[in-house]
Protein backbone atom coordinates (compact mmCIF):
# COMPACT_ATOMS: atom_id res chain seq x y z
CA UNK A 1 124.20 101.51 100.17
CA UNK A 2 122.39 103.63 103.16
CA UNK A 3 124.61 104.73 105.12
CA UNK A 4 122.59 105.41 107.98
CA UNK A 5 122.49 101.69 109.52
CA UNK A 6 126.26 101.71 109.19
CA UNK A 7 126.46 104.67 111.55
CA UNK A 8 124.34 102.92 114.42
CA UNK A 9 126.20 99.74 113.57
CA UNK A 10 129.65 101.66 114.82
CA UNK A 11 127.69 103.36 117.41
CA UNK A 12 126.52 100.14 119.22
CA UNK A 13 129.86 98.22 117.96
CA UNK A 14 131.58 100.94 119.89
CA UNK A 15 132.14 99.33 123.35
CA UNK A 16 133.12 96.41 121.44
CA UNK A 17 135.90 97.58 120.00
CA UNK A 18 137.14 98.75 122.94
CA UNK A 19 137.69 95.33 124.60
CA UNK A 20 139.30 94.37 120.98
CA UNK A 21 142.45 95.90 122.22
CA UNK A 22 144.15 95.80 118.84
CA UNK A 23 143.67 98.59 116.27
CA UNK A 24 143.50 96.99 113.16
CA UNK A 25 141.02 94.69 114.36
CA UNK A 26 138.97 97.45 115.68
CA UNK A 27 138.66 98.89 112.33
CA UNK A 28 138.13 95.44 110.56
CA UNK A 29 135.44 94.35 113.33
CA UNK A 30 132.24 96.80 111.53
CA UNK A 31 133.43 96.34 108.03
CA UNK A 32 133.25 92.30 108.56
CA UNK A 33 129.81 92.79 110.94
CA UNK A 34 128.59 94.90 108.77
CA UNK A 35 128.92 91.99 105.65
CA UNK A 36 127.58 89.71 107.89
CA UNK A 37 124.23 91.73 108.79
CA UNK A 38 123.91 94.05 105.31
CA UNK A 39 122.62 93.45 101.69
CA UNK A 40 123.47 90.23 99.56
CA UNK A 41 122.81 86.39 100.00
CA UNK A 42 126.64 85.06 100.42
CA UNK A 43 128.03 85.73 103.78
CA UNK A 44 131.01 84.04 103.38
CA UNK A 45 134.84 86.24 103.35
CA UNK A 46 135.20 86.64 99.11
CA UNK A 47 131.78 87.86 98.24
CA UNK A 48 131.50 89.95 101.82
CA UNK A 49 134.80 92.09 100.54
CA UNK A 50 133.98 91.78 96.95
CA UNK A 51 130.97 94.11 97.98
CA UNK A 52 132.81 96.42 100.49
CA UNK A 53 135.18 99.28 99.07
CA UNK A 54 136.89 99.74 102.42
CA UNK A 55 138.42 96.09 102.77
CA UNK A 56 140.15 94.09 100.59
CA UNK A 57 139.63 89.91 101.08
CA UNK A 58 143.02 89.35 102.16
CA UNK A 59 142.44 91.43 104.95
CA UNK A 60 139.08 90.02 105.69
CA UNK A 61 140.74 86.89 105.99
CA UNK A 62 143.31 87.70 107.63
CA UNK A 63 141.19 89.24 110.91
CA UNK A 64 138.97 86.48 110.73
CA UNK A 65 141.45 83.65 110.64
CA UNK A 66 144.40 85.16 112.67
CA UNK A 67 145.49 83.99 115.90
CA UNK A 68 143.17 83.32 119.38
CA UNK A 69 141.50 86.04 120.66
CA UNK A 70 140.69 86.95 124.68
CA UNK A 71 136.82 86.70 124.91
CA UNK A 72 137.18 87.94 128.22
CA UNK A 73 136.69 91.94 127.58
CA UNK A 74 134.00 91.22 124.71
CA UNK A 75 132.05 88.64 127.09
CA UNK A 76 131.96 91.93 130.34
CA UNK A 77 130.85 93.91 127.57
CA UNK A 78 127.88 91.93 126.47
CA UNK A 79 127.03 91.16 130.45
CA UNK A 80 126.81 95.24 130.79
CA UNK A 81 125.25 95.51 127.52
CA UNK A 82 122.42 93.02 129.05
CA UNK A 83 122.23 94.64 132.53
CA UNK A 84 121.45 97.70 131.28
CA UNK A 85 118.57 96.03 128.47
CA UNK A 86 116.86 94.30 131.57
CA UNK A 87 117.07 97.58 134.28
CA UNK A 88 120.74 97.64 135.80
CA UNK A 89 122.26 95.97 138.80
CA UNK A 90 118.94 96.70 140.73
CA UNK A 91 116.98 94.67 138.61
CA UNK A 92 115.63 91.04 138.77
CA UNK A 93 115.03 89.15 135.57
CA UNK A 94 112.21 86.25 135.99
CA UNK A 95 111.53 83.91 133.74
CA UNK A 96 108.84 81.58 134.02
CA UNK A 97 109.30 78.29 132.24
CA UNK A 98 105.97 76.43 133.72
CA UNK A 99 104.26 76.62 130.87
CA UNK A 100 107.02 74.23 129.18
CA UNK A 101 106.44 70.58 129.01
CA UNK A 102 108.98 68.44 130.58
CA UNK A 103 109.51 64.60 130.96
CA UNK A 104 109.73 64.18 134.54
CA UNK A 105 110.97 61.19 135.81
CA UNK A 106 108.37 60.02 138.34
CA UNK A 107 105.66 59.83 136.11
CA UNK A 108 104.32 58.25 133.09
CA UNK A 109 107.42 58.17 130.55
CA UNK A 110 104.74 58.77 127.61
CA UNK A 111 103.04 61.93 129.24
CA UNK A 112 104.97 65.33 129.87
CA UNK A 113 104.37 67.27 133.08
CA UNK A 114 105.02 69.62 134.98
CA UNK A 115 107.86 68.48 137.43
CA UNK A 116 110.20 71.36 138.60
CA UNK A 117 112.47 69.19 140.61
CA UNK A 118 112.99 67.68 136.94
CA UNK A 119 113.60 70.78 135.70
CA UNK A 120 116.27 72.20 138.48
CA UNK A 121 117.77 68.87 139.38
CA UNK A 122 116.31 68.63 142.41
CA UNK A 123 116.90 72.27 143.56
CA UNK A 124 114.19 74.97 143.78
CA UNK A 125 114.32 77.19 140.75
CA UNK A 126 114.74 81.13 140.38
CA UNK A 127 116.86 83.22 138.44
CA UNK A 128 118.80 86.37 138.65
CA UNK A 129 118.86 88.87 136.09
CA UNK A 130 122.88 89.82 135.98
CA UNK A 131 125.87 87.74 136.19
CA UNK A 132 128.70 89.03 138.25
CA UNK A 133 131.88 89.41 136.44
């Protein structure tokens, strides 16, 4: 197997990890990614460590099925991880849904339209490229 991918994998897994707060799941988190994203058809636990030398299924099993976990940290991550994709804090992200059809309620029920108060519930629509967290 390259091994190439798996170093960007940990690279961009990296502020990940961080929010994981635990250890051993931050060294299980790649090796079960990377059996999710890399070569052969079954993506379920047994054939994903069958295939790995670096983790054995009980392992696998046990990170995947062991306890609740705080989304919290992993979800601020992502919202950075996004900032950053669509130009920071100083950026505006637009996105332009007229072209959709929608069903809007004051018109023929057997003809979509363009109705934006359908769309937004009655409120104008815009949107902001970050979420505050």
């Amino acid at each position: 197997m390259d091994e190439d991918w798996q170093v960007d994998l940990e690279r961009w897994l990296a502020p990940y990890l961080e929010g994981l707060g635990n250890k051993t799941r931050r060294r299980m988190c790649p090796a079960y990614i990377a059996g999710l994203i890399g070569p052969g058809d079954r993506k379920s636990i047994q054939p994903m460590a069958a295939r790995s030398d670096a983790i054995s299924y009980d392992r696998l099993h046990h990170f995947i099925g062991a306890g609740l976990w705080d989304s919290a940290p992993l979800e601020a991550t992502l919202w950075e991880q996004a900032d950053q994709l669509v130009g920071g804090d100083e950026a505006w992200l637009i996105i332009d849904d007229a072209a959709l059809p929608v069903m809007c309620p004051t018109s023929n029920p057997w003809r979509h339209t363009r109705c934006s108060k359908a769309r937004s519930g009655g409120r104008s629509v815009g949107a902001r490229g970050r979420r505050d967290v």
